[in-house]
PDB file of N, CA and C in Angstrom:
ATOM      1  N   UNK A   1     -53.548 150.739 -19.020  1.00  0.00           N
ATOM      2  CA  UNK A   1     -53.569 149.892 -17.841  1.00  0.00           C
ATOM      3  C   UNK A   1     -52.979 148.527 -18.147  1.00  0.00           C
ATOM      4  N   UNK A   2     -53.329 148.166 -19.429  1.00  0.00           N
ATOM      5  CA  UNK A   2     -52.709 146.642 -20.193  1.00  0.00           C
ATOM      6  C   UNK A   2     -51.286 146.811 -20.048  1.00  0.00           C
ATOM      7  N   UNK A   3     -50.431 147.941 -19.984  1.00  0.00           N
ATOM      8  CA  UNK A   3     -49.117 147.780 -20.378  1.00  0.00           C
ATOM      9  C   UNK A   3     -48.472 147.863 -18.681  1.00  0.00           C
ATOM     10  N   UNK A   4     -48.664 148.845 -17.939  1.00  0.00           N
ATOM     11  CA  UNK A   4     -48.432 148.569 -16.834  1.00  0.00           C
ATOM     12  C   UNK A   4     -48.387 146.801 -15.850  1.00  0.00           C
ATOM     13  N   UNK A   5     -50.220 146.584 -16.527  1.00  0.00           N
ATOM     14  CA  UNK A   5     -50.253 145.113 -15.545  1.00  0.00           C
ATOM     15  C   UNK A   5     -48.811 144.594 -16.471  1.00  0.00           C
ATOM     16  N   UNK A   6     -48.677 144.393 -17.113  1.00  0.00           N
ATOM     17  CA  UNK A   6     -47.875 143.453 -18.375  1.00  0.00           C
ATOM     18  C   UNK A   6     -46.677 144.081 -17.717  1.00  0.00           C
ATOM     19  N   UNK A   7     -45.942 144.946 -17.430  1.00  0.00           N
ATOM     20  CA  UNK A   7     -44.683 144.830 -16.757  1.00  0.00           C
ATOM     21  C   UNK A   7     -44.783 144.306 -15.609  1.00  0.00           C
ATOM     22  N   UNK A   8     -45.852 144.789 -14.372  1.00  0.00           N
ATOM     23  CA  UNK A   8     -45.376 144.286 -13.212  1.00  0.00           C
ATOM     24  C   UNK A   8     -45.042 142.989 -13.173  1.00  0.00           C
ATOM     25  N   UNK A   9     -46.323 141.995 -14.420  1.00  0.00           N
ATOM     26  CA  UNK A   9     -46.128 140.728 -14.486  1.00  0.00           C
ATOM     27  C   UNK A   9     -44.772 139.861 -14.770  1.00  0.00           C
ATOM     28  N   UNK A  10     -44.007 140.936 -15.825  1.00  0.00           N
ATOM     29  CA  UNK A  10     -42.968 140.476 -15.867  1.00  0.00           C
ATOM     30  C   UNK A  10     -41.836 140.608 -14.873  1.00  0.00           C
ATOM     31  N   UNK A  11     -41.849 141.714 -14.283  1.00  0.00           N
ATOM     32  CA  UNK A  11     -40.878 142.276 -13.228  1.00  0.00           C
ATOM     33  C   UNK A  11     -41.178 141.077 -12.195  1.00  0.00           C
ATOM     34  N   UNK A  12     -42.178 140.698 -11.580  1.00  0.00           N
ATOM     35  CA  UNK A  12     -42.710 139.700 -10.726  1.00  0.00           C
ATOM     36  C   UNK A  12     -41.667 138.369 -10.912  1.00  0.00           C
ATOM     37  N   UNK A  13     -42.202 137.817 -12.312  1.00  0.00           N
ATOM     38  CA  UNK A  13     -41.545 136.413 -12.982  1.00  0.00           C
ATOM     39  C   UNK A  13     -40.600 136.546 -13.152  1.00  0.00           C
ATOM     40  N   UNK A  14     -39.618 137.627 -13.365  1.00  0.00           N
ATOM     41  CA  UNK A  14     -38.313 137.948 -13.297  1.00  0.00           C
ATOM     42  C   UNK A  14     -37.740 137.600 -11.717  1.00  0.00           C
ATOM     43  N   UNK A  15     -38.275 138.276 -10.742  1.00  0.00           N
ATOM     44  CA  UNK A  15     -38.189 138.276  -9.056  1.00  0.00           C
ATOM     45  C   UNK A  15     -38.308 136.339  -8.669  1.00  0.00           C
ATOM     46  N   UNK A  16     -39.638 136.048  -9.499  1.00  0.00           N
ATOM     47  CA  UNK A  16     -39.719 134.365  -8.974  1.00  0.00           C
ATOM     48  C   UNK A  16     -38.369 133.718  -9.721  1.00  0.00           C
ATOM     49  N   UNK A  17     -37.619 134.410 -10.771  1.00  0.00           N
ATOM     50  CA  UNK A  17     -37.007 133.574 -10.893  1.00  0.00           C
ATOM     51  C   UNK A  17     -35.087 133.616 -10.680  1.00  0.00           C
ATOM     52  N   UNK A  18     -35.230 134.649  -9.780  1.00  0.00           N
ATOM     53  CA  UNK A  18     -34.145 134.965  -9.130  1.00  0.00           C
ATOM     54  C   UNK A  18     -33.507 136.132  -9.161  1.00  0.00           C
ATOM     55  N   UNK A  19     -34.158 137.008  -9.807  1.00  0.00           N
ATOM     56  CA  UNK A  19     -33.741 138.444 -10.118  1.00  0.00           C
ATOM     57  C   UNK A  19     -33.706 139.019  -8.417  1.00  0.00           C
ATOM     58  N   UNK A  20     -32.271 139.579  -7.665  1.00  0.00           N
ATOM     59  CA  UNK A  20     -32.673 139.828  -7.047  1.00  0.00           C
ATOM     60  C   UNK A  20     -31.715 141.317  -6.896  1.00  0.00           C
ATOM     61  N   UNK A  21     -30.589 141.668  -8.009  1.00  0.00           N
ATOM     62  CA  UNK A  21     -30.328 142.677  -7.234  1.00  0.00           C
ATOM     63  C   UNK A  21     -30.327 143.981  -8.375  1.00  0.00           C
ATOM     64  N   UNK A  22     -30.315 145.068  -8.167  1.00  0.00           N
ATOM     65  CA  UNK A  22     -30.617 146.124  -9.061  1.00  0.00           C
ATOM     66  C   UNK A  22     -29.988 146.403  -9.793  1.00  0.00           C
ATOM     67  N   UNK A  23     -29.370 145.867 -10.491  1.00  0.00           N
ATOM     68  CA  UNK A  23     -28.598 145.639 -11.685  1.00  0.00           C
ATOM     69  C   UNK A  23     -29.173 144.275 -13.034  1.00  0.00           C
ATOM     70  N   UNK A  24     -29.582 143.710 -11.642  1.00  0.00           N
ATOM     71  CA  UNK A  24     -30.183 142.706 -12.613  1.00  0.00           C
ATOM     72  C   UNK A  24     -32.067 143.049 -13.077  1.00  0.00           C
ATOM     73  N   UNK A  25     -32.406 144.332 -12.268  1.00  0.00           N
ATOM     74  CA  UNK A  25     -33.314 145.072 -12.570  1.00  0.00           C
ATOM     75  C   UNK A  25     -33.514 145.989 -13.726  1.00  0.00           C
ATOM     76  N   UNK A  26     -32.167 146.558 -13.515  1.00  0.00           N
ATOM     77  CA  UNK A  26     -32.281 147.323 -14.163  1.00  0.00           C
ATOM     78  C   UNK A  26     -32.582 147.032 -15.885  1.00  0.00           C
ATOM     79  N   UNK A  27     -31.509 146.003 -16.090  1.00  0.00           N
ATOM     80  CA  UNK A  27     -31.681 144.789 -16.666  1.00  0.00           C
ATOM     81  C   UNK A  27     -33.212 144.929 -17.670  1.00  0.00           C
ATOM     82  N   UNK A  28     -34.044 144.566 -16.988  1.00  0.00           N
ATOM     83  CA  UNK A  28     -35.607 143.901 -17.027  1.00  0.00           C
ATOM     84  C   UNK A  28     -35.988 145.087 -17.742  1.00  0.00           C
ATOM     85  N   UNK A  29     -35.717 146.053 -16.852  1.00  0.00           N
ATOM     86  CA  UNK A  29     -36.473 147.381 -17.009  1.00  0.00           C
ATOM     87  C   UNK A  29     -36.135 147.844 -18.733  1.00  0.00           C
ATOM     88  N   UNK A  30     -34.715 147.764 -19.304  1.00  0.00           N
ATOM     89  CA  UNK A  30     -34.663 147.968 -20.239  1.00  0.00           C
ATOM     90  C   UNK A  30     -35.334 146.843 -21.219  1.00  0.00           C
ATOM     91  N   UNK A  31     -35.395 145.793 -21.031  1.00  0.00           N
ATOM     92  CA  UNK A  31     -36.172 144.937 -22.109  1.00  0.00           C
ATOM     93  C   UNK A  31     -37.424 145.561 -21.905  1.00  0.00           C
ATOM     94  N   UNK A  32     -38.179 145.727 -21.106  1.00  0.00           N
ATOM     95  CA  UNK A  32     -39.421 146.420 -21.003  1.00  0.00           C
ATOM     96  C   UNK A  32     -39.860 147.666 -21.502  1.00  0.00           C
ATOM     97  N   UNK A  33     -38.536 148.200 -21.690  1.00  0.00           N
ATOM     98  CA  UNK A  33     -38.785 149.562 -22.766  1.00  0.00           C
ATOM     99  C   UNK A  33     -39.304 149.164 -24.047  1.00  0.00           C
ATOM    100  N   UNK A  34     -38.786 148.254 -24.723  1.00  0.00           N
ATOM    101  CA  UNK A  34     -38.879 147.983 -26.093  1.00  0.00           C
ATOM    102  C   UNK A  34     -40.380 147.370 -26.176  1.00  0.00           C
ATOM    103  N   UNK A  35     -41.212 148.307 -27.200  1.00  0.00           N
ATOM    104  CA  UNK A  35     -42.681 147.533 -27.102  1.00  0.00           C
ATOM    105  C   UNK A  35     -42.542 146.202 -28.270  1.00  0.00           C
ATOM    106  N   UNK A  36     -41.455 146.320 -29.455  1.00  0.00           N
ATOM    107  CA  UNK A  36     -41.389 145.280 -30.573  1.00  0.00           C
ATOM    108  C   UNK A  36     -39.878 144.901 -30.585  1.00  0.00           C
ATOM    109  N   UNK A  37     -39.967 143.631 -29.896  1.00  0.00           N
ATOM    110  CA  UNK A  37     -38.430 143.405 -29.955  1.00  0.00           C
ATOM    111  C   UNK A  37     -37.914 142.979 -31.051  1.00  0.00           C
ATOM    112  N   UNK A  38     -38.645 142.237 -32.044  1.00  0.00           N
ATOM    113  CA  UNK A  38     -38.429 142.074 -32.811  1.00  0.00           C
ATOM    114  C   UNK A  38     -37.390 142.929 -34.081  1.00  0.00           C
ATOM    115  N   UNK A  39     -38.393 144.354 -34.048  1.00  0.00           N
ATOM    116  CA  UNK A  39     -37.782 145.648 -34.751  1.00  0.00           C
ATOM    117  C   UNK A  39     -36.903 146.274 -33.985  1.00  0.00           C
ATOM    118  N   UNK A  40     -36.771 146.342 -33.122  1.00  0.00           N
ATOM    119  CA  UNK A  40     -35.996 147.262 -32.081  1.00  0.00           C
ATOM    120  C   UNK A  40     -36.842 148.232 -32.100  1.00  0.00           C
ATOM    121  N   UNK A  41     -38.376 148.350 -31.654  1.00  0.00           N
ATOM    122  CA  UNK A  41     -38.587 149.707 -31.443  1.00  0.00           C
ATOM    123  C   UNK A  41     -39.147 149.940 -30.164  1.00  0.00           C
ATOM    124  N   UNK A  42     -38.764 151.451 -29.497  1.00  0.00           N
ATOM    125  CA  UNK A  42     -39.110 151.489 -28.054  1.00  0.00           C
ATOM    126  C   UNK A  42     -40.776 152.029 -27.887  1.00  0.00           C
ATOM    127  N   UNK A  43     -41.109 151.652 -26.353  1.00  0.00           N
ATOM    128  CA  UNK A  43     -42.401 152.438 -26.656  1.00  0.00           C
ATOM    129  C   UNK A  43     -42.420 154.088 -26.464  1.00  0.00           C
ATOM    130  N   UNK A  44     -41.431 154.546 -26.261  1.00  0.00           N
ATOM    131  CA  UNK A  44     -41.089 155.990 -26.502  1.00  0.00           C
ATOM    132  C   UNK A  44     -41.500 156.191 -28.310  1.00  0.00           C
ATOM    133  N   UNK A  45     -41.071 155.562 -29.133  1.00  0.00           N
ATOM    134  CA  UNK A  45     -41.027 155.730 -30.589  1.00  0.00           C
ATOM    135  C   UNK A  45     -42.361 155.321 -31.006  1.00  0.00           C
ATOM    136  N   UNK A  46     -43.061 154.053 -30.071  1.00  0.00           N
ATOM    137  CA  UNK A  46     -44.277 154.321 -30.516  1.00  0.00           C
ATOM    138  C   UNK A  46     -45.698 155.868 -30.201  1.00  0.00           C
ATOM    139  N   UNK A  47     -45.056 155.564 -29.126  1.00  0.00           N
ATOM    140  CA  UNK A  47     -46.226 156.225 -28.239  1.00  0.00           C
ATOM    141  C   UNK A  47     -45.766 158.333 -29.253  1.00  0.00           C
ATOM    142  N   UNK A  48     -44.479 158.270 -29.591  1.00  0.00           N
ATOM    143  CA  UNK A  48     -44.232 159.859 -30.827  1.00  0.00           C
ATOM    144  C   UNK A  48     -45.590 159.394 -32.013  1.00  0.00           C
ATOM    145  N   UNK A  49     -45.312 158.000 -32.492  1.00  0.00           N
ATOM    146  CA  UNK A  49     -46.091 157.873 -33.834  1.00  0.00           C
ATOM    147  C   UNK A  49     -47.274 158.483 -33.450  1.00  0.00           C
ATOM    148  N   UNK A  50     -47.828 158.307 -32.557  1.00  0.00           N
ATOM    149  CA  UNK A  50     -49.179 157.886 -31.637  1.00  0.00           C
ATOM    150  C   UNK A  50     -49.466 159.647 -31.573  1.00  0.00           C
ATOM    151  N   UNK A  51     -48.805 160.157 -31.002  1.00  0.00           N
ATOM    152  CA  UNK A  51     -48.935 161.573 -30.639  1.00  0.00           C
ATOM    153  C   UNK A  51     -48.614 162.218 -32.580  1.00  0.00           C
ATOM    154  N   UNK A  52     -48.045 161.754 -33.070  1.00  0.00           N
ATOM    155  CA  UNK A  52     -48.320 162.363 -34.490  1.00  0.00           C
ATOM    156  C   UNK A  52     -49.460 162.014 -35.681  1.00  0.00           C
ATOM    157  N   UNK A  53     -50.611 161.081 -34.956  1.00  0.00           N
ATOM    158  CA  UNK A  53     -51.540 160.780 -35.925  1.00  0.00           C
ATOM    159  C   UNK A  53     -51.558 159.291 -35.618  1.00  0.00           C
ATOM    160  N   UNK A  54     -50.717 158.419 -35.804  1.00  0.00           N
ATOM    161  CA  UNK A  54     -51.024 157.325 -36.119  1.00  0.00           C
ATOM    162  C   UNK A  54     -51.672 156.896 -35.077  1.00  0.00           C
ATOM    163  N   UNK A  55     -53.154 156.258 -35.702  1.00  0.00           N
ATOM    164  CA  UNK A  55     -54.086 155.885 -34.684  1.00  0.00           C
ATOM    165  C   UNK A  55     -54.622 154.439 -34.502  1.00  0.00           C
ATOM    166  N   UNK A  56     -53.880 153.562 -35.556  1.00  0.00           N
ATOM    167  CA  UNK A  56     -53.945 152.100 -35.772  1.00  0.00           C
ATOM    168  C   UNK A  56     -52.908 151.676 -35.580  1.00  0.00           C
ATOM    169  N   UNK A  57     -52.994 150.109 -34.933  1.00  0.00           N
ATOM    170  CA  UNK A  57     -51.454 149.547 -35.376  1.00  0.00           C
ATOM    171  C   UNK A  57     -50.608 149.363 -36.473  1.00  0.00           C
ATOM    172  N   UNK A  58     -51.730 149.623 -37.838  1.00  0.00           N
ATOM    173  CA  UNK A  58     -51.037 149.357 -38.923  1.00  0.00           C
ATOM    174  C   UNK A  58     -50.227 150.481 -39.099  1.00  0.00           C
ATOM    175  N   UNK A  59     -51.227 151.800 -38.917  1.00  0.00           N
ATOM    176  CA  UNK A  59     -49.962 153.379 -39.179  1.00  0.00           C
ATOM    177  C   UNK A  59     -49.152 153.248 -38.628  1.00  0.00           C
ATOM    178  N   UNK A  60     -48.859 152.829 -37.012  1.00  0.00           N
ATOM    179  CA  UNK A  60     -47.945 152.513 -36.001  1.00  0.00           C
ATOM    180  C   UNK A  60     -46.769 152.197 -36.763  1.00  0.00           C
ATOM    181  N   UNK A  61     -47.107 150.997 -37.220  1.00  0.00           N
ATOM    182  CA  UNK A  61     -46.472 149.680 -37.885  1.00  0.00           C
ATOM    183  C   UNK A  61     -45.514 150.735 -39.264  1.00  0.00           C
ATOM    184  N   UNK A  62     -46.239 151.329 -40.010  1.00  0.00           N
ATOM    185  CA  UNK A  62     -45.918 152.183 -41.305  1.00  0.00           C
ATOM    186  C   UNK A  62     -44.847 152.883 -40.658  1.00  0.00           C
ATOM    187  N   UNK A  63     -45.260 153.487 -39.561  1.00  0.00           N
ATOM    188  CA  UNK A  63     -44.153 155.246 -39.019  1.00  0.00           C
ATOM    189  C   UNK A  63     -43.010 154.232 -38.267  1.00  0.00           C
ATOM    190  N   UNK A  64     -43.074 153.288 -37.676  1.00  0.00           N
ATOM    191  CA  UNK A  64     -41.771 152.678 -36.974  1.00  0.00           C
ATOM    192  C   UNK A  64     -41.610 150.933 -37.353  1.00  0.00           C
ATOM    193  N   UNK A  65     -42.173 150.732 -38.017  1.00  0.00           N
ATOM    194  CA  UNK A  65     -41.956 149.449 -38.020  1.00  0.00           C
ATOM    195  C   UNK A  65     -42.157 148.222 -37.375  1.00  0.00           C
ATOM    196  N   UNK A  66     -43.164 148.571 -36.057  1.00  0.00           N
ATOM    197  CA  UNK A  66     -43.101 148.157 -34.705  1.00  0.00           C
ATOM    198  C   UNK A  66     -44.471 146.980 -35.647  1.00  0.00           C
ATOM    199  N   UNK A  67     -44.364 145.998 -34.836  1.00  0.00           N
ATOM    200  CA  UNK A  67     -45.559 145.201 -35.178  1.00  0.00           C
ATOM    201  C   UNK A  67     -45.752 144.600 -36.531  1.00  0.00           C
ATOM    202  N   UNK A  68     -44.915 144.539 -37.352  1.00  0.00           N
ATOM    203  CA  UNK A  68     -44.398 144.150 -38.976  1.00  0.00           C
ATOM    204  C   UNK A  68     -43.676 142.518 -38.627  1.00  0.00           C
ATOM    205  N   UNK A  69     -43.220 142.391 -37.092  1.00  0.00           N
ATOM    206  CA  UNK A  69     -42.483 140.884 -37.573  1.00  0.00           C
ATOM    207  C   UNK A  69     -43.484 140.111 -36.928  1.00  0.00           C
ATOM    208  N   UNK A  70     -43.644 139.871 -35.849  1.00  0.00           N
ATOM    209  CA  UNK A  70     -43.886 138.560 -35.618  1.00  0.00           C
ATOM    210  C   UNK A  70     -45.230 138.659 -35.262  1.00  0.00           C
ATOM    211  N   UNK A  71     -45.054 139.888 -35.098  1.00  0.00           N
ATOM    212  CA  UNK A  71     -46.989 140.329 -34.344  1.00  0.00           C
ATOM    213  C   UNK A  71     -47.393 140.605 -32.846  1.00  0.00           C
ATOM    214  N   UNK A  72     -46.336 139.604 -32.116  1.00  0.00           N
ATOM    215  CA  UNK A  72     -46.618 139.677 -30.885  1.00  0.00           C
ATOM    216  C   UNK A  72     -46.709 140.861 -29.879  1.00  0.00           C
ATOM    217  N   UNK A  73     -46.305 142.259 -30.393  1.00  0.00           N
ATOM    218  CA  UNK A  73     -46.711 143.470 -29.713  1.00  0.00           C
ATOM    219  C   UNK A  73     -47.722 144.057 -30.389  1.00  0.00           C
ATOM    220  N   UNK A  74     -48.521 143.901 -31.006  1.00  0.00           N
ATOM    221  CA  UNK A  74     -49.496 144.315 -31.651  1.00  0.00           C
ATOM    222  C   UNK A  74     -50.394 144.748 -30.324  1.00  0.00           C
ATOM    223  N   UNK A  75     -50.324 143.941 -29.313  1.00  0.00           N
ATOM    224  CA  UNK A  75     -51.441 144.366 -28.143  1.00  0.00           C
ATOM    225  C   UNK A  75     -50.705 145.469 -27.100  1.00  0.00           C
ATOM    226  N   UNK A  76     -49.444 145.316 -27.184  1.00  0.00           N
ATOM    227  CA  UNK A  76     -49.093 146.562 -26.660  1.00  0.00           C
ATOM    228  C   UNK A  76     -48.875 148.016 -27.224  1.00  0.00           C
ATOM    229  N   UNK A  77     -49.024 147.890 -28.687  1.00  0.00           N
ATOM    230  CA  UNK A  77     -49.355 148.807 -29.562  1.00  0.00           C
ATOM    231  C   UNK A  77     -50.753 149.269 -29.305  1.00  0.00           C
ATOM    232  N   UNK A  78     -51.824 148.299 -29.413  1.00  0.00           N
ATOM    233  CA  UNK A  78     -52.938 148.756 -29.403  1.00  0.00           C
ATOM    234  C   UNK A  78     -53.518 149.451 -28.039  1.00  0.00           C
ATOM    235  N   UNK A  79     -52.466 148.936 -26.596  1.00  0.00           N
ATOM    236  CA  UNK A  79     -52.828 149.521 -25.737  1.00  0.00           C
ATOM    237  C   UNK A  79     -52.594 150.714 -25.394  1.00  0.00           C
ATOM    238  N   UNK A  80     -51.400 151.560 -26.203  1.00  0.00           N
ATOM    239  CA  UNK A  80     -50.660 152.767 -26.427  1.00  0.00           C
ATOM    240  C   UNK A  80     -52.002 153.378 -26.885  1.00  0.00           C
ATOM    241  N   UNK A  81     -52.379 153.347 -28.345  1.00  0.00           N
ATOM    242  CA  UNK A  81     -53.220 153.720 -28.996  1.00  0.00           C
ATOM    243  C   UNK A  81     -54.491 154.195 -28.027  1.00  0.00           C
ATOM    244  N   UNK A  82     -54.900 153.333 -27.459  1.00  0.00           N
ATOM    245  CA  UNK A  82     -56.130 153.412 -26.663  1.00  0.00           C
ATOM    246  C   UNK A  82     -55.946 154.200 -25.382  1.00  0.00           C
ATOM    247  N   UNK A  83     -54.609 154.142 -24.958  1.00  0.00           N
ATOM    248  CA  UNK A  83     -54.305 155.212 -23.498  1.00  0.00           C
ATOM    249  C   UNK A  83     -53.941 156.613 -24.365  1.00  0.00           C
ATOM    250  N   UNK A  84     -53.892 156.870 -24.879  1.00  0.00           N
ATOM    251  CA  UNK A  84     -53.331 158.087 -25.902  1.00  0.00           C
ATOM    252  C   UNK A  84     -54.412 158.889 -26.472  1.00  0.00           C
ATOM    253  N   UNK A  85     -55.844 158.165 -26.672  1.00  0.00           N
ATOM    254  CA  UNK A  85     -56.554 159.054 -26.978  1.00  0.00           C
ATOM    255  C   UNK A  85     -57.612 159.574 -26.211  1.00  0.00           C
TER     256      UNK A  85
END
């Protein structure tokens, strides 16, 4: 439910700030794929780790790398984790 609110929020602040035509959506939508921008990893690649065992952010972190730089998806990692099981 954390990752959903967390896009609309962004899709929203994107809209307040002039996003208005579907290209420039589409746009959004792909940064929103990526749960660690940092690593480049998508939440497709997390949410495989997730379905193969890894049940922490740290295994997460081990199988893709996701959550190793800066930290700041660590909560969208953990919200994968928690909708997954």
């Amino acid at each position: 439910m954390g990752l959903e609110k967390e896009k609309y929020l962004k899709i929203r602040k994107a809209q307040a700030q002039g996003v208005r035509t579907v290209e420039e959506l589409k746009e959004i939508e792909s940064l929103l794929r990526n749960a660690c921008a940092c690593k480049n990893v998508t939440i497709d690649e997390v949410v495989k780790a997730v379905e193969n065992g890894a049940d922490t952010v740290e295994k997460v972190g081990e199988a893709t790398k996701a959550g190793t730089g800066c930290g700041r998806c660590k909560g969208i990692i953990s919200d994968i984790i928690e909708n997954k099981r």
